[in-house]
N, C-alpha and C. Protein backbone atom coordinates (compact mmCIF):
# COMPACT_ATOMS: atom_id res chain seq x y z
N UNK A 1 0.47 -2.63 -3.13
CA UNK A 1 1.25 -1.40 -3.23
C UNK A 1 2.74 -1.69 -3.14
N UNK A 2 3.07 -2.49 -2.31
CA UNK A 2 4.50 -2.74 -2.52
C UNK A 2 5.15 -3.66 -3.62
N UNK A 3 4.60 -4.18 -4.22
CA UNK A 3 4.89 -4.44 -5.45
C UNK A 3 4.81 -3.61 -6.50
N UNK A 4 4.40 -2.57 -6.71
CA UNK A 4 4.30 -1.84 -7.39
C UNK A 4 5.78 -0.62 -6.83
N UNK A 5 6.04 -0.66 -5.41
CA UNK A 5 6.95 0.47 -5.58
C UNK A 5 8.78 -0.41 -6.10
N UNK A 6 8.74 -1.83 -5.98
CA UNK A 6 9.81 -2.66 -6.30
C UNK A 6 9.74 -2.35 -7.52
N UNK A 7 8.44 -2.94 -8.31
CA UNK A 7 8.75 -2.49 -10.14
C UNK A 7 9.55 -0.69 -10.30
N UNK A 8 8.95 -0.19 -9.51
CA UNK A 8 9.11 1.57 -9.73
C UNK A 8 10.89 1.36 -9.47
N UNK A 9 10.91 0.73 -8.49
CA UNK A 9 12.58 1.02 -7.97
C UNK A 9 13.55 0.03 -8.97
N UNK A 10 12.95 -1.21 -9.48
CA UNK A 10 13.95 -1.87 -10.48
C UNK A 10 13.68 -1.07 -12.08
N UNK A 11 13.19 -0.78 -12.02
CA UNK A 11 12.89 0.08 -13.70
C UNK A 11 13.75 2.15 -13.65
N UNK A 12 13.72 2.24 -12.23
CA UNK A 12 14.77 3.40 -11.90
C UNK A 12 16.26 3.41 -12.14
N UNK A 13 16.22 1.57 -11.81
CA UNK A 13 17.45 1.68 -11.26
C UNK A 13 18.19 0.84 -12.57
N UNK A 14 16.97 0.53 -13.81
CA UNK A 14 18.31 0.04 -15.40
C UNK A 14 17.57 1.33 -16.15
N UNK A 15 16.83 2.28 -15.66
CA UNK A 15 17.17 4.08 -16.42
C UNK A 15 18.66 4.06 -16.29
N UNK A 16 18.65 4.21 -14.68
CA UNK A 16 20.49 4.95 -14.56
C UNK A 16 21.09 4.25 -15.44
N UNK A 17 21.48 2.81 -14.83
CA UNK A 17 22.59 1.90 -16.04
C UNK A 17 22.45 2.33 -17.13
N UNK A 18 21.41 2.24 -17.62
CA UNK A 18 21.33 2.71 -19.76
C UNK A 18 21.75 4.47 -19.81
N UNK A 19 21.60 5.04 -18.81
CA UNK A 19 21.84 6.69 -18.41
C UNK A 19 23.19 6.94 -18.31
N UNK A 20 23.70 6.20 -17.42
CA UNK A 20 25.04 6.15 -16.98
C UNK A 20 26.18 5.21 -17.60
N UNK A 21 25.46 4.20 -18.43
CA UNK A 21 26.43 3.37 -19.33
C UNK A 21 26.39 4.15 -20.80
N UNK A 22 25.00 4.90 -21.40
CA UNK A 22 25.18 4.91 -22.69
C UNK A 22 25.39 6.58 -22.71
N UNK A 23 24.83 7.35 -21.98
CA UNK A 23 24.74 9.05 -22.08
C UNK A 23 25.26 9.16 -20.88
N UNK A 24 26.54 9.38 -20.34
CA UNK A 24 27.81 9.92 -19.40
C UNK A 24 27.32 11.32 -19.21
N UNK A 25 27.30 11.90 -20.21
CA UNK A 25 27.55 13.45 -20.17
C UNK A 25 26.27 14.23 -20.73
N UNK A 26 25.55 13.64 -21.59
CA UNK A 26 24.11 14.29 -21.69
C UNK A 26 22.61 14.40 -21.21
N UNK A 27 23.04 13.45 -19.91
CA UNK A 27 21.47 13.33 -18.96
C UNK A 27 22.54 13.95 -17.83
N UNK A 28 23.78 13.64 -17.46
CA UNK A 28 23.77 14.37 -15.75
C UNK A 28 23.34 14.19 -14.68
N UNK A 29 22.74 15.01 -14.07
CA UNK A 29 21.85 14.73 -12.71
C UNK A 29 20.70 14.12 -12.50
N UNK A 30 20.36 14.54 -13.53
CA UNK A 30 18.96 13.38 -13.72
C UNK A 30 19.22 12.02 -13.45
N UNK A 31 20.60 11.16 -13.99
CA UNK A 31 20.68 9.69 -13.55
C UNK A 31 20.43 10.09 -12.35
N UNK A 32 21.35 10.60 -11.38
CA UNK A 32 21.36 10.43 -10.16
C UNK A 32 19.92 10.77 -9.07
N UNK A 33 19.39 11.48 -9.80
CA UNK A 33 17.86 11.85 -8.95
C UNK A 33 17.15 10.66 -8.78
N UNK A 34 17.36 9.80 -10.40
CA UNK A 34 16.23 8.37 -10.87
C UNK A 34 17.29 7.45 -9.51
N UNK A 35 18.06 7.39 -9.33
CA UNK A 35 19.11 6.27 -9.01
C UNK A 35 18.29 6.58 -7.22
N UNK A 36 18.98 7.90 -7.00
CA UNK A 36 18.23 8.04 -5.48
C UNK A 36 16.92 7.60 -5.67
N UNK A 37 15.63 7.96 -6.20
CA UNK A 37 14.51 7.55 -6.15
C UNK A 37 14.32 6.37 -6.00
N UNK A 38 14.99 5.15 -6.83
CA UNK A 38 15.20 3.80 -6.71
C UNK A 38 15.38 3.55 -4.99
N UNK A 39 16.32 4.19 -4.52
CA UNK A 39 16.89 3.75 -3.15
C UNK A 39 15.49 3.70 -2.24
N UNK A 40 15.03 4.92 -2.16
CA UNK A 40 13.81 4.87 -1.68
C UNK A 40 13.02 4.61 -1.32
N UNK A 41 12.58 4.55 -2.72
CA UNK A 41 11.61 3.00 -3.10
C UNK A 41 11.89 1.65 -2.48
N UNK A 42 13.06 1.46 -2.85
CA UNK A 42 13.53 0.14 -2.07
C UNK A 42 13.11 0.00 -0.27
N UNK A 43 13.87 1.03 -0.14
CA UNK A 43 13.90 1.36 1.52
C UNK A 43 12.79 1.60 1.98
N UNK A 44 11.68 1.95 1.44
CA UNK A 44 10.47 1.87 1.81
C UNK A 44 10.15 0.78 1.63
N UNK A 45 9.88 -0.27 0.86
CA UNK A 45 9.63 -1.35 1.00
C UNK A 45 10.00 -2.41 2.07
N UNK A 46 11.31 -2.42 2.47
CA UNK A 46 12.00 -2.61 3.14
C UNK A 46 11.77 -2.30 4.57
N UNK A 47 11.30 -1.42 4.57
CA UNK A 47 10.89 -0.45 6.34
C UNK A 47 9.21 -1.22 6.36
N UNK A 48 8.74 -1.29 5.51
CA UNK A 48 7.04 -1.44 5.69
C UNK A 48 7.08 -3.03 5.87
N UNK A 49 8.07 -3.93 5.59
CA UNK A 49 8.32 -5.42 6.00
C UNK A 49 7.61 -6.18 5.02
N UNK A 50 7.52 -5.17 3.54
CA UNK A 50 7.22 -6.17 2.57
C UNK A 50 8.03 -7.40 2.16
């Protein structure tokens, strides 16, 4: 399971980049929801001592 939430959080987190490098102004908040979700993910992994 925790390999699976790292893939979830590195595949969140080049949405944003391609979100936030190529569409500035036509995705919006959505990068930032995917970007937090990434954190998450991470930080859960992170807390569980994967």
């Amino acid at each position: 399971m925790g390999n699976l939430l790292y893939i979830i959080a590195v595949v969140l987190v080049i949405f944003w980049l391609i979100g936030f490098l190529g569409f500035p102004d036509a995705v919006g908040g959505i990068i930032h929801v995917l970007l937090v979700l990434a954190v998450i993910a991470v930080l859960l992994r992170l807390i569980r001592g994967a």
